[in-house]
PDB file of N, CA and C in Angstrom:
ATOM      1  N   UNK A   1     -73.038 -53.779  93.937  1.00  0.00           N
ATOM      2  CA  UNK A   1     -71.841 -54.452  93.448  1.00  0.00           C
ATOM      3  C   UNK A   1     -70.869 -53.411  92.876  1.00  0.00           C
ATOM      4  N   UNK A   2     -69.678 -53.425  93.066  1.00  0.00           N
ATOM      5  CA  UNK A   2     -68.675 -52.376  92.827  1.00  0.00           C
ATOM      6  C   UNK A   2     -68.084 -52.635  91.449  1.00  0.00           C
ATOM      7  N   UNK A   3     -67.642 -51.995  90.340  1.00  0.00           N
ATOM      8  CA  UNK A   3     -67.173 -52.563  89.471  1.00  0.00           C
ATOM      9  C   UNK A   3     -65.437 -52.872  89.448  1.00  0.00           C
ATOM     10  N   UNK A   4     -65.255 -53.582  88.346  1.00  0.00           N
ATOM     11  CA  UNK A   4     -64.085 -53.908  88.734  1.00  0.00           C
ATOM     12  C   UNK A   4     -62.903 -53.286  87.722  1.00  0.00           C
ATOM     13  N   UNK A   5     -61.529 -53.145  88.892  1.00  0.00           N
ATOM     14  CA  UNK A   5     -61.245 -51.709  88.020  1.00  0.00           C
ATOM     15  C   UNK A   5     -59.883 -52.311  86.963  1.00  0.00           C
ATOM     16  N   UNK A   6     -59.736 -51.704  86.310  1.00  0.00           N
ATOM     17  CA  UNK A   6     -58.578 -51.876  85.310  1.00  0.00           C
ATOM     18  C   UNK A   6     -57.202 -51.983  86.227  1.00  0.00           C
ATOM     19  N   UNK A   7     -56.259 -52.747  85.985  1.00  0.00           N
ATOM     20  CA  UNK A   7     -55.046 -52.882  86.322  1.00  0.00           C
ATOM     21  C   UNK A   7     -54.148 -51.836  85.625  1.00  0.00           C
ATOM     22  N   UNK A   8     -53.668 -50.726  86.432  1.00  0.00           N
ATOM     23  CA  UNK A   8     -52.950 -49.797  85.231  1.00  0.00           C
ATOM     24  C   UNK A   8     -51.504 -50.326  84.897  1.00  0.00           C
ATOM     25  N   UNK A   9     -50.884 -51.664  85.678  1.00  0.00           N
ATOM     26  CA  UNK A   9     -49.622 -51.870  85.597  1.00  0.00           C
ATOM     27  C   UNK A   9     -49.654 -52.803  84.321  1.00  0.00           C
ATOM     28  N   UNK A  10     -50.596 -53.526  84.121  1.00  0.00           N
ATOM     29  CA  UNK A  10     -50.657 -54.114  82.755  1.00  0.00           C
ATOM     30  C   UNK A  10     -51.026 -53.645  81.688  1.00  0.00           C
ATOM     31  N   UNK A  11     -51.925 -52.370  81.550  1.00  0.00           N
ATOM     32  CA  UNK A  11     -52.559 -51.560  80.850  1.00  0.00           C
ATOM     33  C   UNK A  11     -51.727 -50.976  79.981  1.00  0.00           C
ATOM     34  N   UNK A  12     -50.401 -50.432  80.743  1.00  0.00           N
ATOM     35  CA  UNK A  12     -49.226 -49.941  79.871  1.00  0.00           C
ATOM     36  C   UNK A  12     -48.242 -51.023  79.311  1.00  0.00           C
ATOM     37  N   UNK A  13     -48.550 -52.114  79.558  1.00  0.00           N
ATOM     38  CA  UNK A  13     -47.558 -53.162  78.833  1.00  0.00           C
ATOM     39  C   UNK A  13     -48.161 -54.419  77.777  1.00  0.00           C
ATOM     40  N   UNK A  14     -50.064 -53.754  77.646  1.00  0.00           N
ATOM     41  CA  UNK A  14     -50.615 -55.221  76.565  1.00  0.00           C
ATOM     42  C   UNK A  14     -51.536 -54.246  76.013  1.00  0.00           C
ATOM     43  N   UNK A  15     -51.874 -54.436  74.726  1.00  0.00           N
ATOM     44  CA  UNK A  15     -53.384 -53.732  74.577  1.00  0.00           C
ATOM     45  C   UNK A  15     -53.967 -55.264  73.962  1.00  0.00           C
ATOM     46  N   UNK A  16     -55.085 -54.864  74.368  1.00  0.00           N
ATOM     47  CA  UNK A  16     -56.519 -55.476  73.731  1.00  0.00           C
ATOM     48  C   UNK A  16     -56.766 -55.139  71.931  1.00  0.00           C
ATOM     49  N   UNK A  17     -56.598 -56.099  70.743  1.00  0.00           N
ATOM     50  CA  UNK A  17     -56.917 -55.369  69.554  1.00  0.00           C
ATOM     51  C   UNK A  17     -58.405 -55.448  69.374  1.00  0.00           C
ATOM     52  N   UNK A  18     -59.176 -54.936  68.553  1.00  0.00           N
ATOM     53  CA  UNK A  18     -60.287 -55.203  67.864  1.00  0.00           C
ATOM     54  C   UNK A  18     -60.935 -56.511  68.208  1.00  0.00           C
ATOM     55  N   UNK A  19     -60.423 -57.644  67.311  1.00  0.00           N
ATOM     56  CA  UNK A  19     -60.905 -58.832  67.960  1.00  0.00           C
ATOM     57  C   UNK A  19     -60.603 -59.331  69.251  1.00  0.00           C
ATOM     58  N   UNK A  20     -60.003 -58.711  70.015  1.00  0.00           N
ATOM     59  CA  UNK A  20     -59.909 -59.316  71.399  1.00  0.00           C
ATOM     60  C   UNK A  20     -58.905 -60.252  71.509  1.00  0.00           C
ATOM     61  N   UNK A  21     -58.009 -59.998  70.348  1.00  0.00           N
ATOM     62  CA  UNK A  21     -56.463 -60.552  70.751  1.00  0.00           C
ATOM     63  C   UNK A  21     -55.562 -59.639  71.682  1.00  0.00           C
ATOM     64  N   UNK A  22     -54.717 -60.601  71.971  1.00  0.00           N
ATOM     65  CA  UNK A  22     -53.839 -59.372  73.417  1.00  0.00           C
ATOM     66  C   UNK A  22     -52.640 -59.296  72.823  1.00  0.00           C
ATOM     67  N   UNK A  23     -52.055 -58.247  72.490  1.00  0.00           N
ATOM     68  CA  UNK A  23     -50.611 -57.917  72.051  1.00  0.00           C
ATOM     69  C   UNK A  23     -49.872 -57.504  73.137  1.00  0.00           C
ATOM     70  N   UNK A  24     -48.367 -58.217  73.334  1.00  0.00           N
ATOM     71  CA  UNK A  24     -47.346 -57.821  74.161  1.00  0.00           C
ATOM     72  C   UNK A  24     -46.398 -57.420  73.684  1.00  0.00           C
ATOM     73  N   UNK A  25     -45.024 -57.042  74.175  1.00  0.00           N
ATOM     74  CA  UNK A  25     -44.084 -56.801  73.676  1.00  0.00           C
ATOM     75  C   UNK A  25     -43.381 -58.118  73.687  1.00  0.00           C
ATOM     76  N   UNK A  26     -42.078 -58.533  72.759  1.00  0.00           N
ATOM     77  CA  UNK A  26     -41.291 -59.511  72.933  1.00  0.00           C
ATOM     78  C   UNK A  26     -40.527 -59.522  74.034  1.00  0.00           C
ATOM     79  N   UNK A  27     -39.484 -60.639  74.604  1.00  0.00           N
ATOM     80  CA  UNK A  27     -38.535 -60.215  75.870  1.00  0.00           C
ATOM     81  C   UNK A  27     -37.586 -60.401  74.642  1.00  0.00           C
ATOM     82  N   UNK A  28     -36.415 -60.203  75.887  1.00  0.00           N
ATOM     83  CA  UNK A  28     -35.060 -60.203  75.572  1.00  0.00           C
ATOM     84  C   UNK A  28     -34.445 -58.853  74.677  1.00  0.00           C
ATOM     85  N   UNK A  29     -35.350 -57.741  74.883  1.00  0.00           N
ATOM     86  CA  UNK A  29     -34.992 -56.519  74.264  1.00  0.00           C
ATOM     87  C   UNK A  29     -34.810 -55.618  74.679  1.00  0.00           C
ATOM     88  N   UNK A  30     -33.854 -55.892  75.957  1.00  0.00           N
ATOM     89  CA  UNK A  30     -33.754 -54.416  76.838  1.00  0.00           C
ATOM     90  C   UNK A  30     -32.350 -53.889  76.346  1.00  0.00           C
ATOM     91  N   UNK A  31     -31.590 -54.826  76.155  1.00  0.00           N
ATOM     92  CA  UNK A  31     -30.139 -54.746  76.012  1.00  0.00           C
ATOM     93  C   UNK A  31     -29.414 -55.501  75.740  1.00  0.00           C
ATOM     94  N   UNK A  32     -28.058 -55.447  75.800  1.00  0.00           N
ATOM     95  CA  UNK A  32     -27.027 -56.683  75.108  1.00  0.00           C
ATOM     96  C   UNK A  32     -27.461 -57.037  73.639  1.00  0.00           C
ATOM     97  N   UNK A  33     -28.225 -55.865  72.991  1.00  0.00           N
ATOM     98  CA  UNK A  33     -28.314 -56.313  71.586  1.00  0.00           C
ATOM     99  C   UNK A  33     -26.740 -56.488  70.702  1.00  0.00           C
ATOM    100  N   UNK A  34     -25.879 -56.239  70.944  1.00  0.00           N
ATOM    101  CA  UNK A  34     -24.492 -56.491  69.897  1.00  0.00           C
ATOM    102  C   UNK A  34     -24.426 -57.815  70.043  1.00  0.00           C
ATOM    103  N   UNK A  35     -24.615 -58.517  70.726  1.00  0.00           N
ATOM    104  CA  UNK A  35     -24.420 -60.028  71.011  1.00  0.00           C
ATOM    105  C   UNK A  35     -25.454 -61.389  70.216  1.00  0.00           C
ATOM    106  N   UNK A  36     -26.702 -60.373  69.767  1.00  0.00           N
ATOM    107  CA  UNK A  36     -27.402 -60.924  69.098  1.00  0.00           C
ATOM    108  C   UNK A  36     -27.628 -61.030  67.260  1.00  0.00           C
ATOM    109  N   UNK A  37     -27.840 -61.790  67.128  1.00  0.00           N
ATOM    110  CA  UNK A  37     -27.884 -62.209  65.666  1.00  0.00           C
ATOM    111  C   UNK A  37     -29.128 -60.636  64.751  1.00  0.00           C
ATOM    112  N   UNK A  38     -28.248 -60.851  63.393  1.00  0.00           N
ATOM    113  CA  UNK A  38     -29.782 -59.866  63.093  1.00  0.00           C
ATOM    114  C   UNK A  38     -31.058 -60.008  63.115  1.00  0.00           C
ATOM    115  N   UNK A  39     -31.404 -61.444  62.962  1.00  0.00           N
ATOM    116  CA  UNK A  39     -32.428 -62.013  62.619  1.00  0.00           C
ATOM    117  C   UNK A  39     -32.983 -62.052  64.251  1.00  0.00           C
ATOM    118  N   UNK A  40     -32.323 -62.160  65.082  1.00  0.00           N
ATOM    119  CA  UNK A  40     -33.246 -62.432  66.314  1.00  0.00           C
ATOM    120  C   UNK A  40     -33.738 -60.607  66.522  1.00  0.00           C
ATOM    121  N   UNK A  41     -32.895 -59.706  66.258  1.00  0.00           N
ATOM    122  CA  UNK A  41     -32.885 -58.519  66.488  1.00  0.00           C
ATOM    123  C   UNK A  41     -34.319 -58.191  66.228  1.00  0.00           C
ATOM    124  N   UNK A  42     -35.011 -58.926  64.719  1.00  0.00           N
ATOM    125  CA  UNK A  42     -35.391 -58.142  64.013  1.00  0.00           C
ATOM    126  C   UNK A  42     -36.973 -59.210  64.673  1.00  0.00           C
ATOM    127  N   UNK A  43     -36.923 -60.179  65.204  1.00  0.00           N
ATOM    128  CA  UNK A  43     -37.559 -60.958  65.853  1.00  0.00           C
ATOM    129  C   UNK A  43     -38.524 -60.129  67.086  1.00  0.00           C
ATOM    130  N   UNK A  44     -36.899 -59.742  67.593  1.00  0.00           N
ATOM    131  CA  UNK A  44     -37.729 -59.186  69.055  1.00  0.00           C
ATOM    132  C   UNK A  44     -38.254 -57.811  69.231  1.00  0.00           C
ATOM    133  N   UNK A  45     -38.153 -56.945  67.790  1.00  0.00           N
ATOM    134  CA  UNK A  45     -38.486 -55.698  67.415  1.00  0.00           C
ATOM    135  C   UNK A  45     -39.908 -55.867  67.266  1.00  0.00           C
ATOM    136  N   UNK A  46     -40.710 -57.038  66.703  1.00  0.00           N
ATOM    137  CA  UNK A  46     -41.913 -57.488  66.598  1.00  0.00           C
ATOM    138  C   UNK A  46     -42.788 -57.452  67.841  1.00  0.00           C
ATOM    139  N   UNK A  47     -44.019 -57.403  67.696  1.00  0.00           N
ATOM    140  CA  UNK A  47     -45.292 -57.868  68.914  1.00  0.00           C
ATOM    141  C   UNK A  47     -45.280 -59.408  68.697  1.00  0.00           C
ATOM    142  N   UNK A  48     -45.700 -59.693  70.308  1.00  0.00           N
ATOM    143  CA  UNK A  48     -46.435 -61.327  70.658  1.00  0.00           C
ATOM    144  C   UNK A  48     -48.100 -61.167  70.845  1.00  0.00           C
ATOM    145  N   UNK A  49     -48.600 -62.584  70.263  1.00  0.00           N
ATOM    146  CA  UNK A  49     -49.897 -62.907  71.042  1.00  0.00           C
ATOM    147  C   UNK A  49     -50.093 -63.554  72.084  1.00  0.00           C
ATOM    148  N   UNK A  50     -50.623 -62.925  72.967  1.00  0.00           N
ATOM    149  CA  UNK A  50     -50.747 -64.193  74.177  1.00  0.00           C
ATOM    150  C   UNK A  50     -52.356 -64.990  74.030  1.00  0.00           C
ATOM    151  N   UNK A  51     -51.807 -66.398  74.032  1.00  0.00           N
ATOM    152  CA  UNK A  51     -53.075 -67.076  73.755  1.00  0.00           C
ATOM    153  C   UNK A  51     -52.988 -68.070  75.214  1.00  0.00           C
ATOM    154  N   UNK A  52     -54.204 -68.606  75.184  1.00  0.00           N
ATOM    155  CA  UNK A  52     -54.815 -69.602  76.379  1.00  0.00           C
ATOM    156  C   UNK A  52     -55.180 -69.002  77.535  1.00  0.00           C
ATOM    157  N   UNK A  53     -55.292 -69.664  78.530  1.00  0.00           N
ATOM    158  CA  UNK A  53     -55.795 -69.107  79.874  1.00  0.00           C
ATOM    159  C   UNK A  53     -55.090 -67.546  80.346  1.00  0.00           C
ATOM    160  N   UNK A  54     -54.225 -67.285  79.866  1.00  0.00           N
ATOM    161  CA  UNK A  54     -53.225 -66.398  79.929  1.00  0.00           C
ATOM    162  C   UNK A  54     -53.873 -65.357  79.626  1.00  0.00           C
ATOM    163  N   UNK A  55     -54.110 -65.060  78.138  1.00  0.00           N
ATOM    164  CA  UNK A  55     -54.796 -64.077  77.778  1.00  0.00           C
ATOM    165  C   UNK A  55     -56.454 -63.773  78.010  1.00  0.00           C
ATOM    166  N   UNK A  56     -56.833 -64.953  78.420  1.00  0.00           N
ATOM    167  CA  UNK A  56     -58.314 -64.398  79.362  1.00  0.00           C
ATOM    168  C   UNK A  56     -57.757 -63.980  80.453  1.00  0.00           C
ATOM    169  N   UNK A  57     -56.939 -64.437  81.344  1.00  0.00           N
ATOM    170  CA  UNK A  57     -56.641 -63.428  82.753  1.00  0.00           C
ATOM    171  C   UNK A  57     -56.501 -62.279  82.380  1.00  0.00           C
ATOM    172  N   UNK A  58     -55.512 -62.126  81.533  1.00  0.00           N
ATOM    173  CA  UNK A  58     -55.285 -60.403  81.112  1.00  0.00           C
ATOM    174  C   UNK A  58     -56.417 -59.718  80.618  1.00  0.00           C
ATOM    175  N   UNK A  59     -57.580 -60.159  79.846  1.00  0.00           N
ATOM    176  CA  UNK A  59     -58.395 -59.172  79.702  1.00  0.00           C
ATOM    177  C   UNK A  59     -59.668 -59.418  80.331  1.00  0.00           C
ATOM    178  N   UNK A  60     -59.661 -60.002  81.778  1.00  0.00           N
ATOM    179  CA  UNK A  60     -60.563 -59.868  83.052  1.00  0.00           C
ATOM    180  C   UNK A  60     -59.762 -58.710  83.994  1.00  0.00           C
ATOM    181  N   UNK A  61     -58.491 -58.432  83.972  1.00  0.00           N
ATOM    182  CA  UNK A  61     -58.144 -57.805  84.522  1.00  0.00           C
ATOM    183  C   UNK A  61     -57.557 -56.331  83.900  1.00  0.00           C
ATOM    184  N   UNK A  62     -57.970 -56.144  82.775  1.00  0.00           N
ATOM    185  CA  UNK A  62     -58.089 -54.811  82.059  1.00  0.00           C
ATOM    186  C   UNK A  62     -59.456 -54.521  81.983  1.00  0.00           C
ATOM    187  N   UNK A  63     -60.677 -55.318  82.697  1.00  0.00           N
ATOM    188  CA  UNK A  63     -61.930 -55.343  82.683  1.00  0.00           C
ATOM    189  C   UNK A  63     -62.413 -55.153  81.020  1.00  0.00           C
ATOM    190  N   UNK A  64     -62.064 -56.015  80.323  1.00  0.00           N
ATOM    191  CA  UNK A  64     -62.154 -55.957  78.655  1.00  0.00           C
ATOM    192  C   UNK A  64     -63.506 -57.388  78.590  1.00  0.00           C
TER     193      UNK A  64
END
């Protein structure tokens, strides 16, 4: 049986913490920040959790 290998395209965009929560980055933060409020600014400067079926795909496919 072959093992199964890490996805490197997601690898650089989620980590796995300690407990096996998955941290992402927020969207909407590439650009057009003058248009946005401070408070969202300071919103999307933050990490997300991804929870539900979602975040088990992602860490079957970081082989976690």
């Amino acid at each position: 049986m072959l093992k199964q290998k890490t996805h490197k395209g997601l690898s650089k965009r989620v980590k796995v913490t300690g407990t096996g929560k998955v941290k992402r980055k927020c969207c909407n933060g590439g650009h057009l920040m003058s248009g946005k409020s401070a408070k969202k600014r300071r919103i999307i400067r933050g990490d997300a959790i991804v929870v539900g079926k979602r975040a088990k795909s992602i860490r079957l496919a970081l082989d976690r």
